[in-house]
Protein backbone atom coordinates (compact mmCIF):
# COMPACT_ATOMS: atom_id res chain seq x y z
CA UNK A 1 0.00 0.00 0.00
CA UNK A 2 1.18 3.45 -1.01
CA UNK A 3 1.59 5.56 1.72
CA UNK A 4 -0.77 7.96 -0.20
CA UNK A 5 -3.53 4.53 0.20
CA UNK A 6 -2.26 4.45 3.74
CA UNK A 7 -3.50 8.24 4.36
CA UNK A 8 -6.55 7.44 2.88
CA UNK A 9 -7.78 4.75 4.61
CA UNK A 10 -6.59 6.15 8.18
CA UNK A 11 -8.41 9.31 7.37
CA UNK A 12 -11.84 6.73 6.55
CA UNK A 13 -11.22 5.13 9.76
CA UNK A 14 -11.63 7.99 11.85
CA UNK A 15 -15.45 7.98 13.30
CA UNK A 16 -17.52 11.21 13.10
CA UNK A 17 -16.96 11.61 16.84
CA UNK A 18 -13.07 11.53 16.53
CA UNK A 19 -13.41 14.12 13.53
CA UNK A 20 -15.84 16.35 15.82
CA UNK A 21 -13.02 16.03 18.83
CA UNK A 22 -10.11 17.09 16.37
CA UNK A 23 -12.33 19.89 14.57
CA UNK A 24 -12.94 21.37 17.56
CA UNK A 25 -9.27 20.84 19.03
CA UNK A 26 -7.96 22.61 15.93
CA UNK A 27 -10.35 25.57 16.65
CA UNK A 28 -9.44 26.12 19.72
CA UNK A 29 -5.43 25.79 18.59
CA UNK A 30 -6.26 28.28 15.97
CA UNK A 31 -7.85 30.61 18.89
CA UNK A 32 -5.14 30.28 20.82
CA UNK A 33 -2.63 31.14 18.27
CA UNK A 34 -4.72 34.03 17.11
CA UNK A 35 -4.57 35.16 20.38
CA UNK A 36 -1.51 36.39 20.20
CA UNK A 37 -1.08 37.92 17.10
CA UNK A 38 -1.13 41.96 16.79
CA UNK A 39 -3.52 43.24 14.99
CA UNK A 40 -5.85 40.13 14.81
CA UNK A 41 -6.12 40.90 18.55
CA UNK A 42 -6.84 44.37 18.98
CA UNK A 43 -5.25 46.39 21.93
CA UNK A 44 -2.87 43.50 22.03
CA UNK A 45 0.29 45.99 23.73
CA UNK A 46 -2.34 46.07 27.14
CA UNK A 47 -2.56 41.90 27.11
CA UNK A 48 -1.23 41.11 30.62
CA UNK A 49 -0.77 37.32 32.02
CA UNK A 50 -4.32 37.15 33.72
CA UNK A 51 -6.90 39.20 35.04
CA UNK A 52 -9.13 42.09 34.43
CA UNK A 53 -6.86 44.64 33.57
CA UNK A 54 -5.80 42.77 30.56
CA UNK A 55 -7.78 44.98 27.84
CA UNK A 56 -6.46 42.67 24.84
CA UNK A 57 -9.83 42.04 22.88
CA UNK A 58 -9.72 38.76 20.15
CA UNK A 59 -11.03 40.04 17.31
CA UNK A 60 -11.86 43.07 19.06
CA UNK A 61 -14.74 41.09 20.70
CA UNK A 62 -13.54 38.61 23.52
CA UNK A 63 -11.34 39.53 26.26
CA UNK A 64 -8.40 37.66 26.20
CA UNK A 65 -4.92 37.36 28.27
CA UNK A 66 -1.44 35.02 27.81
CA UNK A 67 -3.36 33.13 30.22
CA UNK A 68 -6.54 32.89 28.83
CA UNK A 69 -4.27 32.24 25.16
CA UNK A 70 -2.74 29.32 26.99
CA UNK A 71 -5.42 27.77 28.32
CA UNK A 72 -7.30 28.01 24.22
CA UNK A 73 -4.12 26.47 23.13
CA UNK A 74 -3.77 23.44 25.72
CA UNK A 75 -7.54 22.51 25.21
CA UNK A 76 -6.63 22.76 21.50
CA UNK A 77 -4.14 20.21 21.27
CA UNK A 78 -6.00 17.90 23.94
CA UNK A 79 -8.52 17.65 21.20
CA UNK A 80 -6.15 16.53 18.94
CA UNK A 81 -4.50 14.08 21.15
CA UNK A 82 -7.99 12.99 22.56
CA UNK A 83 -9.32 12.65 19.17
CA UNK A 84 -7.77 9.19 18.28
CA UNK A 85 -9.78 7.15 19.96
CA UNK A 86 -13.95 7.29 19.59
CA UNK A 87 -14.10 7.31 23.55
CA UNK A 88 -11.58 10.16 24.10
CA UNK A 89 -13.13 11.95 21.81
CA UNK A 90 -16.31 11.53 23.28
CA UNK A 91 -15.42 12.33 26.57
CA UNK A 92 -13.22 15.36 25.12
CA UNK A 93 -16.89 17.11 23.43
CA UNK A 94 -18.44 15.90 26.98
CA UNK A 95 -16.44 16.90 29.50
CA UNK A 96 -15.53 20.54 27.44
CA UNK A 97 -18.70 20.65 27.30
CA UNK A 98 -19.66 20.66 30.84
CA UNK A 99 -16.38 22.86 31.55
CA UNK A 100 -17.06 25.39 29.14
CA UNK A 101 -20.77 25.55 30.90
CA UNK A 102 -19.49 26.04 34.23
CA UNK A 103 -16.72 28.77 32.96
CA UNK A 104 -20.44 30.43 31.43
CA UNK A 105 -21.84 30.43 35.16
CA UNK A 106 -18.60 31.71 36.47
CA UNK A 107 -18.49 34.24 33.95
CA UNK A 108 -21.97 35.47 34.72
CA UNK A 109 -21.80 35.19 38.95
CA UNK A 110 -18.08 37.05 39.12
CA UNK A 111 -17.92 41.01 39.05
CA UNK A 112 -15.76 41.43 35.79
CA UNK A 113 -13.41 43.80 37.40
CA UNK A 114 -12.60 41.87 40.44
CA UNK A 115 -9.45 39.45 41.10
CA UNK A 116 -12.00 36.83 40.31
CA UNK A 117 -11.99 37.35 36.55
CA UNK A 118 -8.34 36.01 36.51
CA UNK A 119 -8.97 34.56 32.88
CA UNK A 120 -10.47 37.10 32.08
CA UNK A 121 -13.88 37.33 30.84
CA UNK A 122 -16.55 39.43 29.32
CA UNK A 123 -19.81 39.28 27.96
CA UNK A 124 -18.79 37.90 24.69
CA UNK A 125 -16.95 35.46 26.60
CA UNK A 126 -19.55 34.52 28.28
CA UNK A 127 -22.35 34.02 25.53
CA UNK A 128 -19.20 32.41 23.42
CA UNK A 129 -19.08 30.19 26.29
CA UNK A 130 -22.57 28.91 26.55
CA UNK A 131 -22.63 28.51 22.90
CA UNK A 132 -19.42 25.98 23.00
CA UNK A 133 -20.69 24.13 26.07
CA UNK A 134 -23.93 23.28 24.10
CA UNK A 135 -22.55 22.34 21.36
CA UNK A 136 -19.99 20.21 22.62
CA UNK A 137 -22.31 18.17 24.49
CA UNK A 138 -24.93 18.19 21.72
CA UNK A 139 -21.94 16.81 19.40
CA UNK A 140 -21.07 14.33 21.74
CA UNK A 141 -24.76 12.89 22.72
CA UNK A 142 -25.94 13.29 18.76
CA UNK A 143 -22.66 11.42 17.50
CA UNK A 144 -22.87 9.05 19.84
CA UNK A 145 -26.38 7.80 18.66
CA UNK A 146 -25.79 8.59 14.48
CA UNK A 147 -24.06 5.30 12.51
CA UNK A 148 -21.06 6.31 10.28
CA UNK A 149 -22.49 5.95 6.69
CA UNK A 150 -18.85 5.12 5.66
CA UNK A 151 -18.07 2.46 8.45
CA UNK A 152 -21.02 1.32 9.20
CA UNK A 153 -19.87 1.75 12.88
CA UNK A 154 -20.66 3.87 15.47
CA UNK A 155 -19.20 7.35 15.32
């Protein structure tokens, strides 16, 4: 087998789920990389490590700090390494799920210019965050049920 065939067929044996787990790992790389990056991050000479007073704004939308950076950038390449196997990847869309939920309720309960905003966050985050959580665990639950039309096995 060519190793052209060989990339082919590794790329068919990869279930939905797994596909899911590393599309959403290489987002959040992508954010976290972005993240850093002058002019696609606006204000980006006021980015501090953590906490409120960083004023760095992602697309000149979503608070962000090296911190919060960091932490895109480490979920980002768990997806990828979680993404190899259909049960890591299903617990990698669950369980970012659920944590991306609770960051929305922490977002929402913490004054945004307190010591408790050490990500930090803003509204954009937070509606940003709700939208992931969902998703993640609607990926995860919907994939979980849906045969691969390719396979024939569960994604």
């Amino acid at each position: 087998m060519t190793a052209h065939n060989h990339q082919l067929d590794s790329t068919r044996e990869k279930t939905t789920m797994q596909k899911a787990a590393m599309g959403m790992g290489a987002v959040f790389l992508l954010v976290g990389i972005l993240g850093f990056i002058p002019g696609v991050t606006s204000q980006h000479d006021q980015m501090d490590m953590a906490g409120p007073e960083s004023e760095a704004l992602l697309l000149g939308i979503f608070q962000v700090s090296i911190l919060h950076n960091i932490v895109h950038l480490l979920f980002g390449v768990a997806g990828l390494a979680l993404a190899r196997s259909y049960s890591n990847a299903k617990n990698y869309l669950l369980i970012g799920g659920v944590i991306y939920l609770v960051l929305w309720i922490y977002g929402l309960v913490i004054d945004q210019d307190s010591t408790a905003n050490f990500v930090p966050l803003n509204d954009a985050d937070n509606w940003l965050h709700l939208f992931l959580g969902v998703a993640m665990i609607a990926l995860a639950l919907i994939l979980r049920r849906k045969r691969d039309h390719n396979t024939g096995n569960r994604t």
